[in-house]
Protein backbone atom coordinates (compact mmCIF):
# COMPACT_ATOMS: atom_id res chain seq x y z
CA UNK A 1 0.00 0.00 0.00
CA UNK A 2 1.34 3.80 -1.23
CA UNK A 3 2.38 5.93 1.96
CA UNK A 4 0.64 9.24 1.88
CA UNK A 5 2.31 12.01 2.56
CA UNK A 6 0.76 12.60 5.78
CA UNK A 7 1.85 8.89 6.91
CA UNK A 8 5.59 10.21 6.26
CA UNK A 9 4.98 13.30 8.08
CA UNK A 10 3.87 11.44 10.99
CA UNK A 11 6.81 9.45 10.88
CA UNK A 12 9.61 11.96 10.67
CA UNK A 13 8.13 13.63 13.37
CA UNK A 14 7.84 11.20 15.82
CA UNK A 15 11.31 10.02 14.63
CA UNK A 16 12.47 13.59 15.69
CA UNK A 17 10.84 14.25 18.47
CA UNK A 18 11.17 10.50 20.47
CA UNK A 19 7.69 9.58 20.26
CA UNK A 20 7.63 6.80 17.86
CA UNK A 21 10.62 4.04 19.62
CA UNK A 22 13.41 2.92 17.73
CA UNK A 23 12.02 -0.42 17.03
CA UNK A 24 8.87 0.72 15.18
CA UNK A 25 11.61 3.02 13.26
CA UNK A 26 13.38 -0.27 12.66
CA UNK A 27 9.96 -1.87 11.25
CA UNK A 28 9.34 0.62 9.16
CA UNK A 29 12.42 0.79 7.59
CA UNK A 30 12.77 -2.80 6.85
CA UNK A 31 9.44 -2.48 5.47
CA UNK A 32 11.14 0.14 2.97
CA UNK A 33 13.97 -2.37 2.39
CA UNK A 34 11.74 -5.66 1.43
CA UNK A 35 8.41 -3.57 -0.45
CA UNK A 36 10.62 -0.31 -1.66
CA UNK A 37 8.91 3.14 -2.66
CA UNK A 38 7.70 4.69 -5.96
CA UNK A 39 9.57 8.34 -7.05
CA UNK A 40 6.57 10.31 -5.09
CA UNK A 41 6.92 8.14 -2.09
CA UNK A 42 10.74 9.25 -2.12
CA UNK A 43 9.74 12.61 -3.11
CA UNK A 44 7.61 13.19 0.07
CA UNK A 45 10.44 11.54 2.24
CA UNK A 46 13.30 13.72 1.21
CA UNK A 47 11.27 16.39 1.55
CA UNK A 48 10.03 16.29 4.65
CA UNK A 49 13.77 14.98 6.08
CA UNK A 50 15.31 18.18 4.85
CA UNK A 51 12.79 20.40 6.21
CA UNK A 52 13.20 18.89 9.41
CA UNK A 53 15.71 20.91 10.23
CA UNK A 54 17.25 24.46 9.35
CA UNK A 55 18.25 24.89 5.71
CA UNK A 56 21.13 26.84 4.24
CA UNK A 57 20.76 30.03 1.54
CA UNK A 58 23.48 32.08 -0.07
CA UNK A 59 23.89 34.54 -2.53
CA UNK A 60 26.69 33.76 -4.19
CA UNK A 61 26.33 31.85 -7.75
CA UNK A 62 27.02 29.64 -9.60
CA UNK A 63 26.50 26.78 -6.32
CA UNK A 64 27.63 23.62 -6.86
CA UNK A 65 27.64 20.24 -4.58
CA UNK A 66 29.59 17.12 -5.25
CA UNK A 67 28.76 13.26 -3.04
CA UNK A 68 29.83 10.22 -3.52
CA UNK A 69 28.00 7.01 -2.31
CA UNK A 70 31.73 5.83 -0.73
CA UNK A 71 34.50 4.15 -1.68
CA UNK A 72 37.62 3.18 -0.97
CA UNK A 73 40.61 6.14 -1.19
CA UNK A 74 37.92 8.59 -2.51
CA UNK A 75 39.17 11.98 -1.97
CA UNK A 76 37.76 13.42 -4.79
CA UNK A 77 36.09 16.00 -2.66
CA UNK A 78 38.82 17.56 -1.51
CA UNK A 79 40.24 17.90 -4.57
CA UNK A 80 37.34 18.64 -6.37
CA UNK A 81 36.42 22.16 -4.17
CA UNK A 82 39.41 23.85 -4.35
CA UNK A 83 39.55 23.77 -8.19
CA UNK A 84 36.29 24.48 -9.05
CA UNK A 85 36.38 26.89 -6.32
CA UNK A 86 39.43 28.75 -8.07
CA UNK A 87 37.17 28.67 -11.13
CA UNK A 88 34.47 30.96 -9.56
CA UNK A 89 32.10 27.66 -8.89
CA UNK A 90 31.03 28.07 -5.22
CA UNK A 91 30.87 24.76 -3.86
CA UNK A 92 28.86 24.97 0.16
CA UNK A 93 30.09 21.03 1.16
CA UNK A 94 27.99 19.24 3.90
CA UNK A 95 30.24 15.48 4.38
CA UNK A 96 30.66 13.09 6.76
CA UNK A 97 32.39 10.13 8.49
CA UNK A 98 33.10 7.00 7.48
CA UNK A 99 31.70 3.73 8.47
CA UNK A 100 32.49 0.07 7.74
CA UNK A 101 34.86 -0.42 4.97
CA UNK A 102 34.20 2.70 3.05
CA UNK A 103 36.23 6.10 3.95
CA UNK A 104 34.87 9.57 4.87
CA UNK A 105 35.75 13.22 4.34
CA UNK A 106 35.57 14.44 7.52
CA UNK A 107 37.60 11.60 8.72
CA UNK A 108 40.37 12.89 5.89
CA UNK A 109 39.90 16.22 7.02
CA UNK A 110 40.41 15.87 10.84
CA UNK A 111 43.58 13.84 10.34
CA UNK A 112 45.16 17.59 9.77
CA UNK A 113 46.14 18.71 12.97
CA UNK A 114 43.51 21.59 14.43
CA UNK A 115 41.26 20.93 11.80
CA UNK A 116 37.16 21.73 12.54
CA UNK A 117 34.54 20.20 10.81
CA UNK A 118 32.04 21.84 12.92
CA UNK A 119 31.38 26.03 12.04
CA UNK A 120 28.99 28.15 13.46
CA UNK A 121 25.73 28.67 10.46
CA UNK A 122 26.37 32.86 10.76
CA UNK A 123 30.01 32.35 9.76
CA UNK A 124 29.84 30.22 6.27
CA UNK A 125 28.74 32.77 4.19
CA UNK A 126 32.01 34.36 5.23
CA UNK A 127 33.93 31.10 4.73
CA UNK A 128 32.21 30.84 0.99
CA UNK A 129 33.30 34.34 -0.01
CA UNK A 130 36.88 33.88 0.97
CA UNK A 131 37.64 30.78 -0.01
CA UNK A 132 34.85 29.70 -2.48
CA UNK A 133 33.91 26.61 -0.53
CA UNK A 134 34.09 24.88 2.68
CA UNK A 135 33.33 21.64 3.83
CA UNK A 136 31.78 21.08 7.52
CA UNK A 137 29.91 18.16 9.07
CA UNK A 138 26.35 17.13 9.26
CA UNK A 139 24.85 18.83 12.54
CA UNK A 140 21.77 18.17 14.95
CA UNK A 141 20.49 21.79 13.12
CA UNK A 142 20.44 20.43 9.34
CA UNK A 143 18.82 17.24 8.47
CA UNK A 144 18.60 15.66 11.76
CA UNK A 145 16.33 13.01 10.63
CA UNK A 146 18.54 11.57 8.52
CA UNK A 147 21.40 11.54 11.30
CA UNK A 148 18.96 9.24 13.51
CA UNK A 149 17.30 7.53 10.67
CA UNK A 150 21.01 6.34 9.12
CA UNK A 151 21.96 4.94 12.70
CA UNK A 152 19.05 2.62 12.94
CA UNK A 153 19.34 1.57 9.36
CA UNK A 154 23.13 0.44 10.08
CA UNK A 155 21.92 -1.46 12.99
CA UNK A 156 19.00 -2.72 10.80
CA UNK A 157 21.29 -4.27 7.63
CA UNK A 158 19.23 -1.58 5.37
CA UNK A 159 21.77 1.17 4.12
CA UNK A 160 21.61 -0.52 0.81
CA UNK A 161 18.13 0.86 -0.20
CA UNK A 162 17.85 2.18 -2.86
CA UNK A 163 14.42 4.68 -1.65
CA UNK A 164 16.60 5.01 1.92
CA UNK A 165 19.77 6.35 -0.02
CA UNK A 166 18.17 8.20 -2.03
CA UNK A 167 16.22 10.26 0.30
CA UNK A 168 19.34 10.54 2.82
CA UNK A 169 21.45 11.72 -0.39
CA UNK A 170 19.08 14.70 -1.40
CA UNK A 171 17.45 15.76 2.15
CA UNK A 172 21.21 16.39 2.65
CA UNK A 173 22.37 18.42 -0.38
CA UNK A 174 19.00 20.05 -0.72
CA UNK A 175 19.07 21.78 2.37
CA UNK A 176 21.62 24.33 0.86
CA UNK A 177 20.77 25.78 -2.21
CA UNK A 178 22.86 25.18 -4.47
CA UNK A 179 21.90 25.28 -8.23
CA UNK A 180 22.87 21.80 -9.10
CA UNK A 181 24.95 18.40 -7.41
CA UNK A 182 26.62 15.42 -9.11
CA UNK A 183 26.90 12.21 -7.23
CA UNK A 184 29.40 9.54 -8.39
CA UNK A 185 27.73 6.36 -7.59
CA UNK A 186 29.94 4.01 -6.83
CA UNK A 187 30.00 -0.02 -7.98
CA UNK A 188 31.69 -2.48 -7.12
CA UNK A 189 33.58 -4.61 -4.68
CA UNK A 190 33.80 -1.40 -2.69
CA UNK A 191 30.78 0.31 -2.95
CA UNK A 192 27.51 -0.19 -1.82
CA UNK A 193 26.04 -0.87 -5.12
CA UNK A 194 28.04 -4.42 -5.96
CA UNK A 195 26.90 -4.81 -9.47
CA UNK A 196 25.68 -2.21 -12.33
CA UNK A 197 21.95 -2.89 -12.70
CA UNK A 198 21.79 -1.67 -9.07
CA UNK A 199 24.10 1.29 -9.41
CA UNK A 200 22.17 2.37 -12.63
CA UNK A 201 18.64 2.03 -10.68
CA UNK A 202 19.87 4.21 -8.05
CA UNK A 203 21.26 6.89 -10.26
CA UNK A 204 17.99 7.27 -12.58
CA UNK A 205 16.19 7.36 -9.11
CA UNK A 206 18.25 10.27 -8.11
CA UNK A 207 18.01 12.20 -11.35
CA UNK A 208 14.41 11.58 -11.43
CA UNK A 209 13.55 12.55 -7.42
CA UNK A 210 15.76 15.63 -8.15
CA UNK A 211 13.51 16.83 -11.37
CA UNK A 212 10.57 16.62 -8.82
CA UNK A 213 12.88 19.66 -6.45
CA UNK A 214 13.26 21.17 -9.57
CA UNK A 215 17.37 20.86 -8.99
CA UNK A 216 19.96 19.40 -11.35
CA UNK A 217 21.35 15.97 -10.26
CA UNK A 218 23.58 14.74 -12.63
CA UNK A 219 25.03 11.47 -11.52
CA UNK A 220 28.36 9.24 -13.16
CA UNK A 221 28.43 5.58 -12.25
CA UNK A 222 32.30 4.69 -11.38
CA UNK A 223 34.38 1.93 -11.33
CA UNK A 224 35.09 0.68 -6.97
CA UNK A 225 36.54 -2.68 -7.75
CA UNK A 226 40.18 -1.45 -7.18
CA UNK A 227 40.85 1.77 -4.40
CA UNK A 228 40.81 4.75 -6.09
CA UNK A 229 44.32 6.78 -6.78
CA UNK A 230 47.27 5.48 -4.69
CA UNK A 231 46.54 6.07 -1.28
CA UNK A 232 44.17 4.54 1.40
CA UNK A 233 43.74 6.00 5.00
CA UNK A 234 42.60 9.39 6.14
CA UNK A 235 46.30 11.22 6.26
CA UNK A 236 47.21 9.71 3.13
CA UNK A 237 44.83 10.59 1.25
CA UNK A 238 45.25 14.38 2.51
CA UNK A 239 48.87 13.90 1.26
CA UNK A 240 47.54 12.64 -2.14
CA UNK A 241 44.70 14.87 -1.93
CA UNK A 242 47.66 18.52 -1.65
CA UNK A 243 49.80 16.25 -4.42
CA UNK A 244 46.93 16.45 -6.96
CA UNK A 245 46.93 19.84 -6.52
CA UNK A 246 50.08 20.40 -6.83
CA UNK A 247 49.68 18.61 -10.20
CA UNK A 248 51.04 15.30 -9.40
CA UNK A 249 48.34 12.98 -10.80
CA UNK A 250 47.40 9.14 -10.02
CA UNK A 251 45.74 8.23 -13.67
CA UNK A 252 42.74 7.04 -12.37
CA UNK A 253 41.75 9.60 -9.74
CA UNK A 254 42.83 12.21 -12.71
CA UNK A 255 40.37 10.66 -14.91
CA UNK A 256 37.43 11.03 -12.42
CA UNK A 257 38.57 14.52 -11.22
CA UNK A 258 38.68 16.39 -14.37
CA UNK A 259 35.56 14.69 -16.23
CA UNK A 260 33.83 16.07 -13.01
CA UNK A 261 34.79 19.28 -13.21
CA UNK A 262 34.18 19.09 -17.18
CA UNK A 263 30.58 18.40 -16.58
CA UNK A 264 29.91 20.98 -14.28
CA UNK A 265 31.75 23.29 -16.41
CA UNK A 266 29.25 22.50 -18.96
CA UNK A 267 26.46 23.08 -16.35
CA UNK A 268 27.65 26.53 -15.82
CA UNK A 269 29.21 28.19 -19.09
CA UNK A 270 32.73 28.37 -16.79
CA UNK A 271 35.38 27.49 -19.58
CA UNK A 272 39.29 27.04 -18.42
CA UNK A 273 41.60 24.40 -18.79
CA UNK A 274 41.93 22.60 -15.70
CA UNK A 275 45.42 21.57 -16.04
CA UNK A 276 46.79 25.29 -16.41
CA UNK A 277 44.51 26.45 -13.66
CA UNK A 278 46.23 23.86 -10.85
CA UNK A 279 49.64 24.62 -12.37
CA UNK A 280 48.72 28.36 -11.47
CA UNK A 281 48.75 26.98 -7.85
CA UNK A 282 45.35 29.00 -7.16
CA UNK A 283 43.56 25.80 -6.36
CA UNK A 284 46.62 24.78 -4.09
CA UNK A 285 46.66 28.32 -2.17
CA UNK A 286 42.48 28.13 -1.11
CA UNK A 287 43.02 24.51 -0.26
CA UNK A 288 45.13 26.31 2.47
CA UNK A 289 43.54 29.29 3.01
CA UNK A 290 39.99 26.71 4.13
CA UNK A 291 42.38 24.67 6.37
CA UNK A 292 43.94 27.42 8.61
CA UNK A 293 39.86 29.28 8.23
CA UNK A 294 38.52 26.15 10.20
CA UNK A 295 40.93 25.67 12.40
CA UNK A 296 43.63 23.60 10.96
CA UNK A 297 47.40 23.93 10.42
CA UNK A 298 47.74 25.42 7.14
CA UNK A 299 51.62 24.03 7.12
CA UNK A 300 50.53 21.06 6.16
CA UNK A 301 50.54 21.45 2.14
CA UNK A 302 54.09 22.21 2.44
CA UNK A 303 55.53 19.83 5.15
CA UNK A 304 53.66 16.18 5.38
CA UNK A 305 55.49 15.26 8.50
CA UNK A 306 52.57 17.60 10.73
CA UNK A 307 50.61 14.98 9.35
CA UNK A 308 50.27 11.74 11.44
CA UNK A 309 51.90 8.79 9.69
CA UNK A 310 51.81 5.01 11.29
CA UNK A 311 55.85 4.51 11.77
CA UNK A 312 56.05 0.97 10.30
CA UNK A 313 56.25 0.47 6.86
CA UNK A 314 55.35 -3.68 5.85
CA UNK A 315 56.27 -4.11 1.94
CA UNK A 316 53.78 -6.46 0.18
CA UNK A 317 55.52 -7.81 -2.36
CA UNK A 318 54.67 -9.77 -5.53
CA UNK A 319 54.31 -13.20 -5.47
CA UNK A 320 55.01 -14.23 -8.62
CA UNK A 321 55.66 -12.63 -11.98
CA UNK A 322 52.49 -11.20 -14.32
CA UNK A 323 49.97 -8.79 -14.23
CA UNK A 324 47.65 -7.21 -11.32
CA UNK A 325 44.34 -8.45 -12.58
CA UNK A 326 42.82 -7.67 -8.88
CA UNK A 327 42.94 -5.14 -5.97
CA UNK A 328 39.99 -6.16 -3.61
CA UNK A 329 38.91 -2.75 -2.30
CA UNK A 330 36.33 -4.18 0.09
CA UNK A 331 38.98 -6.12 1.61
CA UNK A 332 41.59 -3.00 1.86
CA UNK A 333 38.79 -1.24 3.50
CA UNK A 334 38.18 -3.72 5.69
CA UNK A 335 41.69 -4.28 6.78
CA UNK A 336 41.81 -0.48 7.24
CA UNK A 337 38.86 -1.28 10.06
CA UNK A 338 40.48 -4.16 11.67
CA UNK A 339 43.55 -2.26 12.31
CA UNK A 340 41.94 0.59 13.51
CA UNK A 341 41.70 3.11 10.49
CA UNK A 342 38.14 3.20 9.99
CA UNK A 343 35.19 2.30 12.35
CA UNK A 344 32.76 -0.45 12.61
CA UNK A 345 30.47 1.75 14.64
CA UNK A 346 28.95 5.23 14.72
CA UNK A 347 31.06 7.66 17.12
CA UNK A 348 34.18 5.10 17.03
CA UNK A 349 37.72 6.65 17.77
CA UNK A 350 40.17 5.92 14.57
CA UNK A 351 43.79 5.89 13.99
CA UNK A 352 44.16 8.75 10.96
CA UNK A 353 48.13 7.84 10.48
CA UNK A 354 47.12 4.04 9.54
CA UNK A 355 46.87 2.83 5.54
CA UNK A 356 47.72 1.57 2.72
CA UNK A 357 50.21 3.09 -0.36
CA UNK A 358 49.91 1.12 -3.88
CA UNK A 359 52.81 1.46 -6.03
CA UNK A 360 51.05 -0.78 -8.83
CA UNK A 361 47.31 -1.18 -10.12
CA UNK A 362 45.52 -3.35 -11.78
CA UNK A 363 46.86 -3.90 -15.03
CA UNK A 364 50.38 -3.00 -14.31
CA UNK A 365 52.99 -6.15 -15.44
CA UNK A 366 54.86 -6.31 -11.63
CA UNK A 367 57.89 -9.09 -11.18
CA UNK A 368 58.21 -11.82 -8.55
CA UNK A 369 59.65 -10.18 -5.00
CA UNK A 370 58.98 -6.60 -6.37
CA UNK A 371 57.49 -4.20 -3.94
CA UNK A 372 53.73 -3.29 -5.14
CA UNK A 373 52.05 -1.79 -1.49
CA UNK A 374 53.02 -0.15 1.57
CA UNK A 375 51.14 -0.80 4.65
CA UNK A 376 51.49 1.99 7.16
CA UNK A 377 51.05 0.05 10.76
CA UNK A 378 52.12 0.82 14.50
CA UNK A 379 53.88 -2.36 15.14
CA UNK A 380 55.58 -5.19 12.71
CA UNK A 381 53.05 -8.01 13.96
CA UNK A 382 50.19 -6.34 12.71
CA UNK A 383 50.90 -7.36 9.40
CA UNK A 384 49.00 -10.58 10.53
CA UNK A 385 46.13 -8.50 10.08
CA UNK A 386 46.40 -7.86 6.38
CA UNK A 387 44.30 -10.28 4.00
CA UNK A 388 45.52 -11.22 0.53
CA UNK A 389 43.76 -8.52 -1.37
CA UNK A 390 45.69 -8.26 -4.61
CA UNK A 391 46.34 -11.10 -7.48
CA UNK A 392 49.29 -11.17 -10.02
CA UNK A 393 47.81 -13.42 -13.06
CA UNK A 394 49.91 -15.00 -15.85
CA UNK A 395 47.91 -13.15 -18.58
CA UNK A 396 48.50 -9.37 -19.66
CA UNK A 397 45.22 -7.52 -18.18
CA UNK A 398 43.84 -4.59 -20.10
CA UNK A 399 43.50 -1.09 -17.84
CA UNK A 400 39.90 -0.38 -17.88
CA UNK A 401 38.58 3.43 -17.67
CA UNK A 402 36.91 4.19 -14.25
CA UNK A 403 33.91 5.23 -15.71
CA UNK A 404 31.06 2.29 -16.37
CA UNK A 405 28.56 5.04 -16.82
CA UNK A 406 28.26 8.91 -17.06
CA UNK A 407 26.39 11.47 -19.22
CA UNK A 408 30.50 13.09 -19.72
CA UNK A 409 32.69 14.05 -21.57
CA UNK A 410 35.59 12.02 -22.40
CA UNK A 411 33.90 9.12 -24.39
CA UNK A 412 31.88 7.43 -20.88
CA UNK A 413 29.04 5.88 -21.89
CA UNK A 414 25.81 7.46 -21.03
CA UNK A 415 23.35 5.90 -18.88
């Protein structure tokens, strides 16, 4: 039976306010999970979720979001702000933490030393004008029915829906407003969409639920098979993340980075060449300017050592002669958990200086002994914690593009 829209509104409500209990929350959402909702049904929920709290207005224009549904070694939000930011784009960046195998922002962010995720709402129009973007956490004042919502469906096995995602997604991004977002909807081993037919469902859904806000949602369906760029673990992928813009590219998280800023480009009439523009080292310079604004030591993008870095370096090395045909992200992301990295439950402590550095990808021709990762660990014997999570076959293995869908720009396929 269709849920009204006054059915929803009951819900949220007594989801905020304590009335209905957690386990008729739970019900409910397994309900979702096993029957799903129709476009209207999501429609109604987003809606009300983002108007459950305060939303967030500013002047400045163009406004542009970015999300991903998480991955392994995505940083592409850091990256991504600074340069469209240096292009004009204003880019207002609600993120958050990470949980289970797949990394988060704010997790990245807070490995810098000082660094705040949490600003005051009467000082980011400040923080937009200066630096042309700023990312900050989710708070109790925006959205918080999706913050109590998300914890029961982790508990309840049913953050893989696709009406539940979807609704979390846009109640979060549409409560600034910005003129447009793209999401990069992850599949694979990594992500939370394991095979294509699912990721594609989930990115019509969005585009579609966002035509009802009248608010551009263009999504790209990307490759999570293999961790994305070289680095895994949240101060190495800040190191990666100031490298990029320093113009030091990994080919793959190149790839990704510039077709996203190409299709917002296109969204907005702002023409430049991207390579030129990070050479300029204007992208680079606000990318420090927004650490030391929230709080952070702005040293960092010249001297990595402020950064906290696990001591021991353990060299996996090749085990035979051949070509990577296979780097198991879900299993890099879960050894990331196990040795304390990431966390297996909401409000978990982590260890930022703990991850993984991969000299070789898939599709690279590696010889038997050679070094092809770095694990970054506190003490020698936790190697024992590290799973076999990449495979050397006989065969010469093709390097695949990390787009399996995209309405882009260099050649993807469209959905």
């Amino acid at each position: 039976m269709k849920l009204k829209r006054g059915e929803l509104e009951f819900f949220i409500n007594g989801v905020i306010s304590g009335t209905i209990p957690d386990y008729q929350t739970s019900a409910l959402l397994m309900a979702v999970y096993l029957n799903g909702l129709d476009v209207e049904e999501v429609f109604n929920l987003t809606d009300l979720m983002l108007n459950s709290g305060k939303t967030l207005g500013f002047k400045e224009t163009p406004l542009w979001d970015k999300h991903s549904t998480g991955g392994v070694g995505d940083k592409v939000s850091i990256i991504l702000a600074p340069i469209l930011a240096a292009m004009g784009i204003k880019v207002p960046m609600i993120s958050g933490r990470g949980l289970g195998h797949t990394g988060g922002t704010i997790d990245k962010l807070e490995s810098i030393p000082g660094f705040t995720p949490v600003v005051d709402l009467a000082d980011l129009d400040a923080l937009l004008e200066k630096n042309g973007f700023f990312i900050i956490s989710q708070s109790d004042e925006i959205n918080p029915a999706d913050r109590r919502l998300y914890a029961l469906r982790d508990v309840t096995g049913t953050v893989d829906s696709i009406p539940l995602i979807v609704s979390s997604i846009l109640s979060k991004k549409f409560a600034v407003n910005t003129d447009g977002v793209i999401i990069d909807v992850k599949c694979g081993r990594g992500g939370f969409m394991t095979n294509f037919a699912r990721a594609k469902e989930l990115a019509h859904m969005l585009e579609k639920v966002g035509s009802l806000f009248s608010r551009k949602v263009r999504t790209v369906i990307t490759d999570m098979d293999q961790p994305l760029g070289r680095m895994v673990g949240n101060s190495l992928e800040v190191i990666e993340s100031i490298e990029f813009l320093k113009g030091n590219y990994q080919t793959d998280l190149k790839e990704l980075v510039f077709d996203l800023v190409t299709i917002i480009q296109k969204e907005t009439g702002v023409s430049c060449s991207i390579d030129e523009l990070i050479h300029s080292g204007k992208p680079l310079d606000l990318m420090q300017s927004f650490i030391i604004d929230q709080g952070g030591d702005g040293r960092v993008v010249d001297d990595y050592s402020l950064l906290p870095v696990a001591p021991v370096r353990y060299e996996i090395k090749a085990e035979d002669s051949g070509w990577i045909d296979l780097i198991d992200s879900k299993k890099v992301g879960e050894a990331l958990v196990t040795l304390g990295g990431g966390r297996k439950e909401v409000g978990q402590t982590i260890d930022h200086g703990l991850g993984f550095e991969f000299l070789r990808k898939v599709g690279d021709q590696v010889d038997r002994g050679e070094v092809i990762a770095i694990g970054y660990l506190n003490r020698q014997e936790d190697k024992k914690l590290i799973p076999d999570f990449i495979r050397v076959c006989t065969r010469p293995v093709n390097k695949r593009s990390i787009f399996l869908s995209s309405s882009p720009v260099f050649g993807a396929t469209s959905i």
